[in-house]
Protein backbone atom coordinates (compact mmCIF):
# COMPACT_ATOMS: atom_id res chain seq x y z
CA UNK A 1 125.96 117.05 95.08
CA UNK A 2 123.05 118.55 96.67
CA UNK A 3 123.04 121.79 93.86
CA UNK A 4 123.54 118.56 90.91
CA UNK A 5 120.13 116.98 92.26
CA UNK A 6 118.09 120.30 92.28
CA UNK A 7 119.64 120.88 88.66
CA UNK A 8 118.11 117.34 87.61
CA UNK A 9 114.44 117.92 89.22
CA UNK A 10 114.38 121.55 87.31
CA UNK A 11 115.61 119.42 84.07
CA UNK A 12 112.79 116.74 84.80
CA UNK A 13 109.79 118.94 85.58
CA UNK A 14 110.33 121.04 82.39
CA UNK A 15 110.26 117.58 80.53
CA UNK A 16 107.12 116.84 81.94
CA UNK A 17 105.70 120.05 81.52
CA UNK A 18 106.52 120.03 78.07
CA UNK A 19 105.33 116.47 77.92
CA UNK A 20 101.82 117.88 79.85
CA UNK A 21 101.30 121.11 77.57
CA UNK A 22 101.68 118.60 74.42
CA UNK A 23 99.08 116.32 75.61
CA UNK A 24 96.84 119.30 76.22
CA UNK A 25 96.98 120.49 72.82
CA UNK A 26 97.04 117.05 71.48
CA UNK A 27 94.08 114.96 72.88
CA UNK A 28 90.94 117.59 73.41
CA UNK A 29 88.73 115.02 74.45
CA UNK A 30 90.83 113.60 77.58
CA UNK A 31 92.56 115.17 80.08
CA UNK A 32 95.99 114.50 80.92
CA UNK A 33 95.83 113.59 84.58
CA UNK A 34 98.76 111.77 84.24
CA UNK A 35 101.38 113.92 82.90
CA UNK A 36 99.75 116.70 84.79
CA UNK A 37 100.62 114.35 87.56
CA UNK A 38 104.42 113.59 87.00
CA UNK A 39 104.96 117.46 86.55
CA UNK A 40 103.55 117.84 90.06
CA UNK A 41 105.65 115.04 91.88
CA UNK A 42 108.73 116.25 90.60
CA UNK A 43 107.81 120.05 91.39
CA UNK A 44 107.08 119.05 94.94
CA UNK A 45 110.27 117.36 95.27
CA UNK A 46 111.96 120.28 93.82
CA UNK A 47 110.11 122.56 96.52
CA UNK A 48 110.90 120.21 100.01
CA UNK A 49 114.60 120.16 98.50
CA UNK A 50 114.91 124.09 98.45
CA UNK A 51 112.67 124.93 101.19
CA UNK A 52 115.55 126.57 102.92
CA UNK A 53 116.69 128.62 100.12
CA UNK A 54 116.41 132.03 99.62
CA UNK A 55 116.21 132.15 95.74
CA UNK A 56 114.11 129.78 93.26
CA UNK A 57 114.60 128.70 89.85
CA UNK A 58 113.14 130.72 87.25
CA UNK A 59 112.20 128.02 85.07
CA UNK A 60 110.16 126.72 88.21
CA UNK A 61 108.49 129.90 89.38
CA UNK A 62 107.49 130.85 86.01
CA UNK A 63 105.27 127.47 85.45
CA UNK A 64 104.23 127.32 89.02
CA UNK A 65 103.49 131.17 89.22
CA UNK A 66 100.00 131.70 87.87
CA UNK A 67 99.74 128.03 87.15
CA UNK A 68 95.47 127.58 87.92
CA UNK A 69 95.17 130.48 85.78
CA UNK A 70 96.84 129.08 82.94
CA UNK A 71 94.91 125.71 83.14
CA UNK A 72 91.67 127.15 83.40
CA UNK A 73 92.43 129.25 80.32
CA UNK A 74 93.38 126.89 78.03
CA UNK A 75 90.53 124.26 79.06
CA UNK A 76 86.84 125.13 79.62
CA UNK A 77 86.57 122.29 81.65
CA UNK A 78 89.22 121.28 83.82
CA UNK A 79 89.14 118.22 86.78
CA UNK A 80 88.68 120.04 89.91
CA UNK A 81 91.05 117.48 91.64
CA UNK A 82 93.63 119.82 89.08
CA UNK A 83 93.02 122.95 90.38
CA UNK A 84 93.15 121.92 93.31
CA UNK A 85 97.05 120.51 93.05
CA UNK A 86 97.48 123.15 91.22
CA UNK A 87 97.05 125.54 93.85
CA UNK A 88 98.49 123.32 96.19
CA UNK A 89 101.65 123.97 94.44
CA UNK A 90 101.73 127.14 94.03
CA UNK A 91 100.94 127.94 98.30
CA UNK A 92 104.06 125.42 98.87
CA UNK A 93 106.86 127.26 95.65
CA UNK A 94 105.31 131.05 97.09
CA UNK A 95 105.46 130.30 101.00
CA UNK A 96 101.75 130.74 101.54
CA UNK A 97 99.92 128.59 103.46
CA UNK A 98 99.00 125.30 102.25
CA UNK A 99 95.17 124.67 101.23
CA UNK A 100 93.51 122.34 104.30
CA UNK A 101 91.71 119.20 103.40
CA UNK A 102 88.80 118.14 105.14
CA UNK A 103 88.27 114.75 106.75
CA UNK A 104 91.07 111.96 107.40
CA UNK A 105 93.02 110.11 104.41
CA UNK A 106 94.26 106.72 103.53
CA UNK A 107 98.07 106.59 104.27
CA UNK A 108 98.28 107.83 100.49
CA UNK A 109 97.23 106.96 97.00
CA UNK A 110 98.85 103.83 95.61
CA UNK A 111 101.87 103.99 93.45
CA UNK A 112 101.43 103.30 90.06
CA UNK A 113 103.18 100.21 90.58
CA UNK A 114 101.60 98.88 93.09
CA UNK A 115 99.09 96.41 92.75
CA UNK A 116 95.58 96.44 93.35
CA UNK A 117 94.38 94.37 96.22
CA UNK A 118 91.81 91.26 95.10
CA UNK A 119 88.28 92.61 94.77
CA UNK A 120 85.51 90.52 97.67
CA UNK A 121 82.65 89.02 96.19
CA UNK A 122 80.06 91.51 96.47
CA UNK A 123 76.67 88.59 96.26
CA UNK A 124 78.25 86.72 98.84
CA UNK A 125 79.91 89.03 101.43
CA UNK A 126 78.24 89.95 104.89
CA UNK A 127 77.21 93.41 105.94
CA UNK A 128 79.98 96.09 105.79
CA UNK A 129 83.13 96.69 107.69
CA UNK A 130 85.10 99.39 109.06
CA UNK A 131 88.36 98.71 107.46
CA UNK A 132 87.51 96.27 105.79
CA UNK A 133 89.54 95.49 102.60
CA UNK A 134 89.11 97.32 98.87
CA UNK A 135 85.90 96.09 97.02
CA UNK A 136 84.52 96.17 93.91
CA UNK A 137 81.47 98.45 93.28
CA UNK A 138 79.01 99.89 91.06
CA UNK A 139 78.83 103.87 90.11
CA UNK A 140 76.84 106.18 88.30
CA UNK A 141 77.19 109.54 87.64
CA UNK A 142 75.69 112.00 85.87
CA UNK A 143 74.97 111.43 81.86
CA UNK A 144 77.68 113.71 80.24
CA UNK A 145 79.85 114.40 83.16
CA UNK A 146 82.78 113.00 84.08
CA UNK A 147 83.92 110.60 86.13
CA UNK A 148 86.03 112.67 87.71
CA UNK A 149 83.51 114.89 88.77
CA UNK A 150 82.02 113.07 91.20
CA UNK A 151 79.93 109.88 91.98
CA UNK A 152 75.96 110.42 92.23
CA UNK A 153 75.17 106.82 93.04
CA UNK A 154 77.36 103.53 93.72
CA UNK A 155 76.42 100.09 94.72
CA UNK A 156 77.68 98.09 97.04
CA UNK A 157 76.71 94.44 98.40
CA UNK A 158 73.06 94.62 97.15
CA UNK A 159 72.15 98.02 97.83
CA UNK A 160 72.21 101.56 95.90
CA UNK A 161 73.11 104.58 98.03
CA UNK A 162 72.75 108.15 97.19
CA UNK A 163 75.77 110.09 97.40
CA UNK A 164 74.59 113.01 99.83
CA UNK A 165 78.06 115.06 100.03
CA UNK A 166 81.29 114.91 98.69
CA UNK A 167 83.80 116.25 101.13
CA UNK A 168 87.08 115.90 99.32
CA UNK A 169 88.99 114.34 96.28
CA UNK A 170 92.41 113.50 95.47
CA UNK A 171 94.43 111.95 93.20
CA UNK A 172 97.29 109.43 92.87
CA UNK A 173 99.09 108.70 89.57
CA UNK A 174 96.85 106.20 87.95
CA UNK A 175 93.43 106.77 90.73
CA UNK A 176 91.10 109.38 91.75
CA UNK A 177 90.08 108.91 95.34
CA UNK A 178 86.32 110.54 96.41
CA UNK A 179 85.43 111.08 100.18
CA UNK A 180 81.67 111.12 100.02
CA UNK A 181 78.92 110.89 102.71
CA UNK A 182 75.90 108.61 101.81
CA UNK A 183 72.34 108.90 102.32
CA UNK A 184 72.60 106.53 105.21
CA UNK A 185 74.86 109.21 107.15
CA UNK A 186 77.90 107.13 107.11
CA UNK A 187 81.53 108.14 105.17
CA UNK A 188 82.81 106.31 102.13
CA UNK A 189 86.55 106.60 100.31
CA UNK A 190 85.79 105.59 96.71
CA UNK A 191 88.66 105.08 94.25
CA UNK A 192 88.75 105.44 90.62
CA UNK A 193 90.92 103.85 88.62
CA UNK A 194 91.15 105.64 85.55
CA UNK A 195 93.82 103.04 83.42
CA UNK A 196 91.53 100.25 84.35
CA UNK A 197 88.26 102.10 84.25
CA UNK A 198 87.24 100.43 87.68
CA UNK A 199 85.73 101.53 90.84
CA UNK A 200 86.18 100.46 94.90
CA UNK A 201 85.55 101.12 98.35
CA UNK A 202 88.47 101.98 99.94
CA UNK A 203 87.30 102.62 102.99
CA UNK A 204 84.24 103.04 105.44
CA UNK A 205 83.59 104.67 108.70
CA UNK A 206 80.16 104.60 110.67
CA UNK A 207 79.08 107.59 111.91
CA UNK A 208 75.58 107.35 111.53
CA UNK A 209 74.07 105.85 114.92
C-alpha cells in the first residue's frame, strides 16, 4: 500500500512538472508560481514519505537534482521566493541541511481554498494592533519590477511607511507573504494575493519602543 502511494506522488509530480515546464515555455511574460507550486507540494510529500529509504526515484532526483540551476537558466528573471523553494527542495531529496528562515511565521500560508478573511475599514479603524485581523492596504513598488520582488512602500490606516528591510518571503499556492521592517522600526507580514491582485497586513509586531 505504502510502495502504491509513493508510485502515485512520482506519477503526480512528473504531471506537474510537465504541466510547469509547459507554462514556462508558453507564457514569457508571467511566471508560473502556481504550477511551480503544485510540483513542489507533491515533491515534498514524496520526500517525508521516503525519508527512511535508502534509494530514491530517478524520475525525482533527476528534476530535483540541479533544479535552481535549471530555473535560472531558462529565465533571466526568476521570483526569488522560487529559488528559494527550489533549494529548499533539493537540501530535503539530498539530505543536506535545510535552508533557515529568519524571523517567526504565520501558522502557514492559506490553502487555496480557503477563504480570505473580511478586509477592516481602513478610514475608520483605530491605531494598529498586534494580532489584529487581515486588512486591506495600499503598495507600491518599484516602476518595472515585480510585485513579487518586494514592497517599497504600503499604506495603511492613513499613513505611508517606507519599507526599511525585508527579512523573508514565502509563498502559498495562490499568495506571496513579505516579512518587512518599516521605517518606524516595527515588523509587518504583508500578503499578496496574486489571483486577486490584492494586498494585506497579515500581521504586526511592535518592536520599536
Amino acid at each position: 500500500m505504502l510502495s502504491s502511494e509513493k508510485d502515485r506522488l512520482v506519477t503526480e509530480a512528473m504531471e506537474c512538472w510537465v504541466d510547469f515546464q509547459h507554462s514556462l515555455s508558453s507564457d514569457k511574460r508571467k511566471y508560473p508560481i502556481r504550477q511551480f507550486r503544485a510540483f513542489w507540494e507533491i515533491s515534498k510529500r514524496y520526500i517525508d514519505l521516503t525519508k527512511s529509504d535508502p534509494l530514491i526515484h530517478k524520475s525525482i532526483a533527476r528534476v530535483v537534482n540541479g533544479l535552481v540551476d535549471f530555473l535560472k537558466l531558462e529565465r533571466k528573471r526568476v521570483p526569488r521566493h522560487v529559488l528559494r523553494e527550489a533549494e529548499r527542495l533539493e537540501c530535503l531529496l539530498f539530505g543536506e541541511s535545510e535552508p533557515d528562515f529568519e524571523g517567526e511565521r504565520p501558522p502557514g500560508p492559506p490553502s487555496s481554498n480557503s477563504l480570505d478573511p473580511p478586509m477592516a475599514n481602513c478610514q475608520d479603524a483605530g491605531p494598529l494592533q498586534e494580532n489584529e485581523s487581515p486588512m486591506a492596504l495600499q503598495v507600491q513598488y518599484y516602476a518595472g519590477r515585480s510585485s513579487d520582488q518586494g514592497p517599497v512602500r504600503f499604506h495603511l490606516k492613513d499613513r505611508d511607511f517606507i519599507v526599511e528591510e525585508l527579512l523573508d518571503q514565502w509563498y502559498g499556492p495562490d499568495d506571496v507573504f513579505f516579512k518587512v521592517r518599516a521605517d518606524d522600526g516595527n515588523l509587518y507580514i504583508l500578503r499578496h494575493n496574486l489571483p486577486l491582485d490584492k494586498w494585506s497586513l497579515e500581521s504586526f509586531r511592535q518592536t520599536a519602543r
